[in-house]
C-alpha atoms as a PDB file:
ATOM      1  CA  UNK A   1      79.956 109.506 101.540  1.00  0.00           C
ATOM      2  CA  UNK A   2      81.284 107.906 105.058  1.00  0.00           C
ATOM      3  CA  UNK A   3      84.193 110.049 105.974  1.00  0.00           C
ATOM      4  CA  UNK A   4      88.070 109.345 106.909  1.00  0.00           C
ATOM      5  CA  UNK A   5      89.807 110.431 109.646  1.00  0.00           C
ATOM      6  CA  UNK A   6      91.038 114.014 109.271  1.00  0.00           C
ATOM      7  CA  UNK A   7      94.338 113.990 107.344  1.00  0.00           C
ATOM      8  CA  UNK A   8      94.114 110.154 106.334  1.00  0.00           C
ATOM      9  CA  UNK A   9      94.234 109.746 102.647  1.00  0.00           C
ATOM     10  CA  UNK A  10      93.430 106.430 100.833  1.00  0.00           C
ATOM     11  CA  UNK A  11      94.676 105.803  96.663  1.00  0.00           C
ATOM     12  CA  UNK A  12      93.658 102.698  94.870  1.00  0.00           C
ATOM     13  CA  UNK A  13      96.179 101.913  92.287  1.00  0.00           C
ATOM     14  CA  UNK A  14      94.623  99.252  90.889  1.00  0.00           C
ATOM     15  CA  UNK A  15      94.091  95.705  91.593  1.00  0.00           C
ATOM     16  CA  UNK A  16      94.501  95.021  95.164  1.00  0.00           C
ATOM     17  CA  UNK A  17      97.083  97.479  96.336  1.00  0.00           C
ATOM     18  CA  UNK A  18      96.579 100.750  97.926  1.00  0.00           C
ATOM     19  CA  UNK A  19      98.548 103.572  99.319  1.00  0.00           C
ATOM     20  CA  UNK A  20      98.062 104.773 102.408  1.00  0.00           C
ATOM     21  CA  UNK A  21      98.662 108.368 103.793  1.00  0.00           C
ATOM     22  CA  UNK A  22      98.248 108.324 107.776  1.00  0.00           C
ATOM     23  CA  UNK A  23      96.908 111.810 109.787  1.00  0.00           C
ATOM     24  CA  UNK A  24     100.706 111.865 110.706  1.00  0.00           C
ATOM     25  CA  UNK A  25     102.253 112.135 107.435  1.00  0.00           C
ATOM     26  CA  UNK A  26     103.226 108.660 107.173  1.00  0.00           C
ATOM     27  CA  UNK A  27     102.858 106.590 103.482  1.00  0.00           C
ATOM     28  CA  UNK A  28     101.790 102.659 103.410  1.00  0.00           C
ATOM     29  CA  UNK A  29     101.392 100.876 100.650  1.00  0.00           C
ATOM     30  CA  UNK A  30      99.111  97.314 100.710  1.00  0.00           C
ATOM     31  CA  UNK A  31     100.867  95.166  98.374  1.00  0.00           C
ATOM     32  CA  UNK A  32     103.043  95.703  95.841  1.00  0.00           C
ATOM     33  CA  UNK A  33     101.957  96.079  92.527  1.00  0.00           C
ATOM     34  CA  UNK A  34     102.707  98.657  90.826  1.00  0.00           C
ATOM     35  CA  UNK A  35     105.402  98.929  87.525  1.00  0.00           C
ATOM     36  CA  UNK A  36     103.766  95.349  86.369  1.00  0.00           C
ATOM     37  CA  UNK A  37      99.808  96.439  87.450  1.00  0.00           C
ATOM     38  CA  UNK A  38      97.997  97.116  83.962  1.00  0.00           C
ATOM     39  CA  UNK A  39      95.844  99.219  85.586  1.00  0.00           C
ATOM     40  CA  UNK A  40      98.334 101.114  87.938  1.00  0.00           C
ATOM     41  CA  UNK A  41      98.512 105.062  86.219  1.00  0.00           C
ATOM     42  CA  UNK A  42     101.768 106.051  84.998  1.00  0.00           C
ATOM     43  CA  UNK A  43     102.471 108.517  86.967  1.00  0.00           C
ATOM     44  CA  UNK A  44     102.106 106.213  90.366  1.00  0.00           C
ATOM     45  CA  UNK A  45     104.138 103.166  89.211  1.00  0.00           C
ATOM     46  CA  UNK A  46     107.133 104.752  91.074  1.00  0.00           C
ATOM     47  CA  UNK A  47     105.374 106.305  94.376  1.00  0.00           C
ATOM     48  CA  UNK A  48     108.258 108.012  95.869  1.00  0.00           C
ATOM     49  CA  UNK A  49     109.194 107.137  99.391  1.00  0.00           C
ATOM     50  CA  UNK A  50     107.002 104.509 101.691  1.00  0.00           C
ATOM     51  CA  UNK A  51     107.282 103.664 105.295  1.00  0.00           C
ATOM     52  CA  UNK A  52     105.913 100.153 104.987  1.00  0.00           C
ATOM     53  CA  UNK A  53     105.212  97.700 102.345  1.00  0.00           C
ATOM     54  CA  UNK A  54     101.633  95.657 103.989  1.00  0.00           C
ATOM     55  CA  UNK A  55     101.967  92.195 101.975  1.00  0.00           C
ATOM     56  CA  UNK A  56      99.402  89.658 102.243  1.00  0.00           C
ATOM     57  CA  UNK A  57     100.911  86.882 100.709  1.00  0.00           C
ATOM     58  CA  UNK A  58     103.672  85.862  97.785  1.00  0.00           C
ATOM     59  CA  UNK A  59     101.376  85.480  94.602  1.00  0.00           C
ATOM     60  CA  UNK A  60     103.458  87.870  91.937  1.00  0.00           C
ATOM     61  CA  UNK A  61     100.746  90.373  91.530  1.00  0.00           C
ATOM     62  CA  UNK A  62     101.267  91.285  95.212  1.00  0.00           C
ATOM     63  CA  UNK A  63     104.677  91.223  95.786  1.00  0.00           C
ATOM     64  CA  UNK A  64     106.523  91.243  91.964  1.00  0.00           C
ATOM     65  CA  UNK A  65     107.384  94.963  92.836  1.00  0.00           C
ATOM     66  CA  UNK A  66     108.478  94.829  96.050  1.00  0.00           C
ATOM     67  CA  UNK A  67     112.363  94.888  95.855  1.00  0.00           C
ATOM     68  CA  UNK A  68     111.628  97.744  93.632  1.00  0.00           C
ATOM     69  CA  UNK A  69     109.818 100.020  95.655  1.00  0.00           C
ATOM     70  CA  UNK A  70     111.236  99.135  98.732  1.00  0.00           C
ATOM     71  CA  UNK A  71     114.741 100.239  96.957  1.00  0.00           C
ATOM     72  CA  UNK A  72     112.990 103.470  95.953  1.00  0.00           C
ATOM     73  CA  UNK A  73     113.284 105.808  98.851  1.00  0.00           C
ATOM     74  CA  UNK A  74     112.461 105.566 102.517  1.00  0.00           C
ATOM     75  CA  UNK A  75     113.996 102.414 103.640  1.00  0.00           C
ATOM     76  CA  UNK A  76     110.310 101.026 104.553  1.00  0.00           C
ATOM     77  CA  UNK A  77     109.583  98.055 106.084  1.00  0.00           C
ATOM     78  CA  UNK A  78     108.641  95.406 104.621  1.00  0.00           C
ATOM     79  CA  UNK A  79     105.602  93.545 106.659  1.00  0.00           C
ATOM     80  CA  UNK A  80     104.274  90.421 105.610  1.00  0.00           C
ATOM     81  CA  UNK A  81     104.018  86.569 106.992  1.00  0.00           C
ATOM     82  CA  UNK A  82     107.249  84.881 107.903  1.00  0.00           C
ATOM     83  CA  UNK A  83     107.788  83.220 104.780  1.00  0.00           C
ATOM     84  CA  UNK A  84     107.015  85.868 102.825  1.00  0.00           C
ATOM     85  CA  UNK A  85     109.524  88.564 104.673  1.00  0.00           C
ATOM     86  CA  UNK A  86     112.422  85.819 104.830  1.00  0.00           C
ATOM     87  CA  UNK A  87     111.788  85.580 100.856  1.00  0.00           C
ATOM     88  CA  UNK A  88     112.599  89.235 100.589  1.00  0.00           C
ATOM     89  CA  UNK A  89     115.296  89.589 102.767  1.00  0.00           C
ATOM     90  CA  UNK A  90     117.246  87.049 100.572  1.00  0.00           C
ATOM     91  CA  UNK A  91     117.063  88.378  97.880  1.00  0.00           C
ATOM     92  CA  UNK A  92     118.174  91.519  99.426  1.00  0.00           C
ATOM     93  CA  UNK A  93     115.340  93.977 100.802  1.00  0.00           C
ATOM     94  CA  UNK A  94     117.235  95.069 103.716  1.00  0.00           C
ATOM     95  CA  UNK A  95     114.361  96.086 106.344  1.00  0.00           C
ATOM     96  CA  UNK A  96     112.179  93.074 106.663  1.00  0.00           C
ATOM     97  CA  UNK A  97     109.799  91.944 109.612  1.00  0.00           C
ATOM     98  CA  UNK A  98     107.950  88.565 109.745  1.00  0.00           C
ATOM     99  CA  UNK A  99     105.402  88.129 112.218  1.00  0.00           C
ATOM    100  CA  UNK A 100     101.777  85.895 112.120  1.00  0.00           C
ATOM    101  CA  UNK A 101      98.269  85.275 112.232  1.00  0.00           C
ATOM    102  CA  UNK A 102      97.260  86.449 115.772  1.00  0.00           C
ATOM    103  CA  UNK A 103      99.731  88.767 115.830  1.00  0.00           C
ATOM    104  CA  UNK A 104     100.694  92.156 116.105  1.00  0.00           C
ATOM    105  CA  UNK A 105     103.593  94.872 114.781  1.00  0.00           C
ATOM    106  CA  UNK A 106     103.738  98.537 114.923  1.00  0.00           C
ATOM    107  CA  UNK A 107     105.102 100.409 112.156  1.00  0.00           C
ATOM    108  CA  UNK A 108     104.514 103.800 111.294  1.00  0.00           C
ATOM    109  CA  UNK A 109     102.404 104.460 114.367  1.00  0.00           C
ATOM    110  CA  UNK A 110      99.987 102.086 112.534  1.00  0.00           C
ATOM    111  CA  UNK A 111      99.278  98.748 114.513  1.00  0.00           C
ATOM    112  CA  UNK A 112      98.706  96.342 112.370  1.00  0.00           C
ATOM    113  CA  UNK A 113      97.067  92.699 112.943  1.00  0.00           C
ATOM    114  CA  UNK A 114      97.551  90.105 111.077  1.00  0.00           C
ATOM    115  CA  UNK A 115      94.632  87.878 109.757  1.00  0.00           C
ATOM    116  CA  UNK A 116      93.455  84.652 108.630  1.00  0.00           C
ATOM    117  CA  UNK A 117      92.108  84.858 104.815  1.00  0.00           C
ATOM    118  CA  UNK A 118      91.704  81.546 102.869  1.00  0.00           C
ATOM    119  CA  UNK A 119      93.652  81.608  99.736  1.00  0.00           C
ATOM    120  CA  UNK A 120      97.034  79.955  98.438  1.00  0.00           C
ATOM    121  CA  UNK A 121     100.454  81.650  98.608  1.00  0.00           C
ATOM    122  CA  UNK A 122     103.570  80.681  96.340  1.00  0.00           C
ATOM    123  CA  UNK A 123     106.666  83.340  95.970  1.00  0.00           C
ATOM    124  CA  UNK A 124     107.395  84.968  92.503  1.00  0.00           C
ATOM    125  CA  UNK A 125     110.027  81.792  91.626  1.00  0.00           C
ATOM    126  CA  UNK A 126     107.392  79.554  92.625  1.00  0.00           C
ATOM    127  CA  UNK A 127     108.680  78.451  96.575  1.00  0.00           C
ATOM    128  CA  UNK A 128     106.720  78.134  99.728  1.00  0.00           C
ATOM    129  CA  UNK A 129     104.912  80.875 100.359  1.00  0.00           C
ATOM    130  CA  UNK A 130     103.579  80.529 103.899  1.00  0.00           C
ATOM    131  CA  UNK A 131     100.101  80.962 104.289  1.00  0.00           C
ATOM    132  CA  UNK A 132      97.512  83.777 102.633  1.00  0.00           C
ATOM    133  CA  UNK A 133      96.554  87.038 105.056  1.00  0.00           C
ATOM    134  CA  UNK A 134      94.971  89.604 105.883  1.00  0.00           C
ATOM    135  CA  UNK A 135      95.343  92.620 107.839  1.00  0.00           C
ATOM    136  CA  UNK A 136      93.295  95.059 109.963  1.00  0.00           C
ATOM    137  CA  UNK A 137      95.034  98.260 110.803  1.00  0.00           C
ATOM    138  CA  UNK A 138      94.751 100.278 113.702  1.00  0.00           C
ATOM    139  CA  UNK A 139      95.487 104.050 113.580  1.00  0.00           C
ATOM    140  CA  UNK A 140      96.325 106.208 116.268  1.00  0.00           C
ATOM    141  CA  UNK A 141      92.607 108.191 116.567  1.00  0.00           C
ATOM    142  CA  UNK A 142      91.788 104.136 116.695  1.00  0.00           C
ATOM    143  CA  UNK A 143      89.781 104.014 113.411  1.00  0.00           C
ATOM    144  CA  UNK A 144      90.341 100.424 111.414  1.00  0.00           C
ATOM    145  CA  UNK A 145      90.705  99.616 108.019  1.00  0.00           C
ATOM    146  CA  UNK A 146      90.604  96.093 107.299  1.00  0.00           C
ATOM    147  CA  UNK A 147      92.628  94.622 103.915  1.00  0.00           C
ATOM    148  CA  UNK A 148      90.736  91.114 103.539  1.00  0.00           C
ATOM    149  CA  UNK A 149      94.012  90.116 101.110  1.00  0.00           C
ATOM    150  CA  UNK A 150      92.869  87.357  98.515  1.00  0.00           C
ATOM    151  CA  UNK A 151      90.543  85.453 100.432  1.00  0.00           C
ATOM    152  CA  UNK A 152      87.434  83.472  99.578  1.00  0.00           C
ATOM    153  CA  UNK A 153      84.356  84.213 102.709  1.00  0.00           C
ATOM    154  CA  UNK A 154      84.694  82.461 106.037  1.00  0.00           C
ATOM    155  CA  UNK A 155      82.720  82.146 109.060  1.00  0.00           C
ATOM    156  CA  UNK A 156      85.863  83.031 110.992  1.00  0.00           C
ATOM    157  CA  UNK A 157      85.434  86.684 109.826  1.00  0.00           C
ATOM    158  CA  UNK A 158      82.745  87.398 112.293  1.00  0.00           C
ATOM    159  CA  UNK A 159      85.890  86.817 114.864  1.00  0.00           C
ATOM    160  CA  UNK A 160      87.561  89.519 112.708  1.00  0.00           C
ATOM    161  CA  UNK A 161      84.530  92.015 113.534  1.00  0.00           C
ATOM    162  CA  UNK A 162      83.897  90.563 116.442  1.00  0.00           C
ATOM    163  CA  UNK A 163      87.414  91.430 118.288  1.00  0.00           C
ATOM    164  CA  UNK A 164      89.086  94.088 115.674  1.00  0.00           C
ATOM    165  CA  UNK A 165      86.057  95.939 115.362  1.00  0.00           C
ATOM    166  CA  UNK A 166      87.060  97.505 111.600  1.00  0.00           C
ATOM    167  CA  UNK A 167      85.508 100.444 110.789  1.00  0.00           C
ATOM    168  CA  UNK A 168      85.997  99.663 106.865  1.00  0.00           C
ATOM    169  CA  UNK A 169      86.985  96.689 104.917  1.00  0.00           C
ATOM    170  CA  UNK A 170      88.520  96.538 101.740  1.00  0.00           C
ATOM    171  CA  UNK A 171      87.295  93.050  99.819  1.00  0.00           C
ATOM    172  CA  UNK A 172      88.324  91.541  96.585  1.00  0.00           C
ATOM    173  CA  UNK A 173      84.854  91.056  94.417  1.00  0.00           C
ATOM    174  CA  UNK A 174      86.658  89.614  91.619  1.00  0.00           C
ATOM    175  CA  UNK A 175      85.757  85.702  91.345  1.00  0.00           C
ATOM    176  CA  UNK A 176      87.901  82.745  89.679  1.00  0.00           C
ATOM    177  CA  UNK A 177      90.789  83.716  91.977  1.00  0.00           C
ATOM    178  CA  UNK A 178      88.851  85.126  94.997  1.00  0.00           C
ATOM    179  CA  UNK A 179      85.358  85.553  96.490  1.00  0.00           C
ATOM    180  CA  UNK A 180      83.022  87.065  94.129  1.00  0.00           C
ATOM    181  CA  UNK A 181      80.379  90.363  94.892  1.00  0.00           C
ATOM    182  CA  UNK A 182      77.426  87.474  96.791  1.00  0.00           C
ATOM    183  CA  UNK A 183      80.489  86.076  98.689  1.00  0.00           C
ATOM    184  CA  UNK A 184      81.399  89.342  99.450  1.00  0.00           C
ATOM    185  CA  UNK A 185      78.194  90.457 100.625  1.00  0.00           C
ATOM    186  CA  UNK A 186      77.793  87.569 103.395  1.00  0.00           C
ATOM    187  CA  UNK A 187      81.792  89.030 104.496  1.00  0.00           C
ATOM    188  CA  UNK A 188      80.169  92.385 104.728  1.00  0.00           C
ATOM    189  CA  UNK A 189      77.445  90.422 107.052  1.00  0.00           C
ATOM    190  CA  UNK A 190      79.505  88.546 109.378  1.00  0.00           C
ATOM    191  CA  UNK A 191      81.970  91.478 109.645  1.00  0.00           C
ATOM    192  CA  UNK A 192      79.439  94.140 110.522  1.00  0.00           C
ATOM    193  CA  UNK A 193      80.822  96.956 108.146  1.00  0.00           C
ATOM    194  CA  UNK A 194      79.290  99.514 106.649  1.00  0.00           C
ATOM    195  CA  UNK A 195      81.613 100.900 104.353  1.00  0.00           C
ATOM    196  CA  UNK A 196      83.263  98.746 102.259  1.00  0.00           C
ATOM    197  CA  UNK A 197      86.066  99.257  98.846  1.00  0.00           C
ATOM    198  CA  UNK A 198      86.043  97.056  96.566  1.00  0.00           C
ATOM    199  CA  UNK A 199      89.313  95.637  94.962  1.00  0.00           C
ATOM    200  CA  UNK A 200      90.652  92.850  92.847  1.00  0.00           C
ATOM    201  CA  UNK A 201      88.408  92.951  89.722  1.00  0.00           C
ATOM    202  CA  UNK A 202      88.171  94.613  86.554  1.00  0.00           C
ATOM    203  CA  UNK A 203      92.697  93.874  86.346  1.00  0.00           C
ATOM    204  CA  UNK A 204      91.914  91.174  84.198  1.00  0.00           C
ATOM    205  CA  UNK A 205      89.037  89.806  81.645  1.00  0.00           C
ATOM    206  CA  UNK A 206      88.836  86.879  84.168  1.00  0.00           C
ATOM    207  CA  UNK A 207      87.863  88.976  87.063  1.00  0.00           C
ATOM    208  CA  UNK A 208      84.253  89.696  86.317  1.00  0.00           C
ATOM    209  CA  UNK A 209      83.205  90.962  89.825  1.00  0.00           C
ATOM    210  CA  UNK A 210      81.697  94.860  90.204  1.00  0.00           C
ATOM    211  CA  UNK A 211      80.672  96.899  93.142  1.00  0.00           C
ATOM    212  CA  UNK A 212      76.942  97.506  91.418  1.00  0.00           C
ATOM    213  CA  UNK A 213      77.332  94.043  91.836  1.00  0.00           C
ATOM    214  CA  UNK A 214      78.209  93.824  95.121  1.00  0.00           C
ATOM    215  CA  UNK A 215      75.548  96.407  95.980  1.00  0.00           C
ATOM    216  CA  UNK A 216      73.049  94.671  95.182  1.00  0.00           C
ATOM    217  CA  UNK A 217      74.177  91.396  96.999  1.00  0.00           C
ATOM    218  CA  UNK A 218      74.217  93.339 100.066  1.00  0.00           C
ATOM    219  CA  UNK A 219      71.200  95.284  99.224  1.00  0.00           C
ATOM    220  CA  UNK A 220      69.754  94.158 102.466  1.00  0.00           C
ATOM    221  CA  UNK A 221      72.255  95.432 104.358  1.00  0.00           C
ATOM    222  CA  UNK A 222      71.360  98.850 106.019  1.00  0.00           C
ATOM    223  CA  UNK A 223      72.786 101.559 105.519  1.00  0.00           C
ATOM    224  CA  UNK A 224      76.414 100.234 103.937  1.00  0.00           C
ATOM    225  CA  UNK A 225      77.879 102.502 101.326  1.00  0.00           C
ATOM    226  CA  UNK A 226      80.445 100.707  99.098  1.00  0.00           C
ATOM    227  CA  UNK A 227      83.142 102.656  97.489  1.00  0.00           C
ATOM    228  CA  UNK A 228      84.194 102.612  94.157  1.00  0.00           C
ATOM    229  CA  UNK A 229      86.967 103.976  93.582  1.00  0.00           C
ATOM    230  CA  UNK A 230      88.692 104.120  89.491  1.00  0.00           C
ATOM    231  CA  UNK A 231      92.518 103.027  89.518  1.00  0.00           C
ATOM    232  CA  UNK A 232      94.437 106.272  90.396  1.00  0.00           C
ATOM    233  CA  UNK A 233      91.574 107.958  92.784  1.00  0.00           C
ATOM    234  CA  UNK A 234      91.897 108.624  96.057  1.00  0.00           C
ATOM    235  CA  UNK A 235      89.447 109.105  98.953  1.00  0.00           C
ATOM    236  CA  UNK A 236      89.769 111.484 102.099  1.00  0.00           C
END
């Protein structure tokens, strides 16, 4: 199995959200979906403290936990598109950032770069949501870990491997609500990854998508190794 940096730790906790345990001790979570996540375990629905809350956009099983955990413990920052971060800080999350698609913002000794993805984006009481991202982040031995966020495949991600250069991508194989496992295979192709995790399927009958699946979509693809990881595992 391809290998993570030396001290990095990755958890799945079901759906699309992750947590994320740096080399330096530092804890990320990728969305946040966790006390309402069906298939989030028990005993990670309250995570303990987080530097930084990664959200991708305002659909409520991304963000309907948010004010939650970032209340928990930590006093992380919340990271997400401009919309999405002014949402939270009225209604009272008290370390927000907004930033964009181009972009770039630091936190945690992480650098993270913000994304196209090509989804829609409404806020748990059904306002604007800004536009749908993603993110690749940047660690400080320089390895990348792209989040694709809810996105369906387009040709612009061969910019995304082009001029991030992510080492491994993390890509909803779902359907209905997001690319499926043969969308996801021509992502894995125009992004140049090997190692990929799959995410957003299985949360929900209507999310048919499966990494044997996806393997076989990308079958041609040598040499990539897709992960697949059960809600609660962790790799590295």
């Amino acid at each position: 199995m391809a290998q993570l940096p030396d001290g990095m730790k990755i958890t799945w906790l079901g759906h699309a959200t992750f947590l994320i345990e740096t080399p330096t001790g530092k804890r990320l979570m990728i969305e946040a979906f966790t006390t309402n996540n069906p298939k989030c375990p028990d005993e990670l629905k309250s995570p303990g403290n987080l530097d930084a809350i990664l959200l991708t956009h305002g659909h409520t099983d991304h963000t309907v936990d948010c004010v939650e955990l970032a209340a928990a413990g930590g006093d992380p920052e919340v990271v997400a598109i401009v919309e999405v971060a002014g949402w939270f800080e009225a209604q009272g999350v008290k370390n927000t950032v907004g930033f964009n698609k181009g972009g770039t913002y630091e936190v945690a000794g992480v650098k993270v770069h913000m994304t196209d993805a090509k989804h829609s984006s409404s806020m748990p009481d059904g306002s604007y949501g800004g536009e749908p991202a993603g993110y690749v982040l940047e660690f400080e031995d320089g390895f990348r870990l792209y989040h694709a966020g809810d996105t369906c495949v387009f040709g612009d991600m061969a910019l995304i491997g082009r001029l991030l250069k992510p080492d491994w991508a993390m890509l909803p194989i779902g359907d209905h609500y997001t690319m499926g496992p043969a969308s996801a295979a021509e992502a894995i192709r125009l992004l140049g990854v090997k190692t990929v995790i799959g995410m957003h399927y299985g949360t929900f009958p209507v999310l048919t998508g499966t990494p044997e699946q996806l393997r076989k979509e990308a079958s041609d693809v040598d040499g990539l190794e897709v992960i697949e990881l059960q809600p609660g595992e962790s790799i590295g």
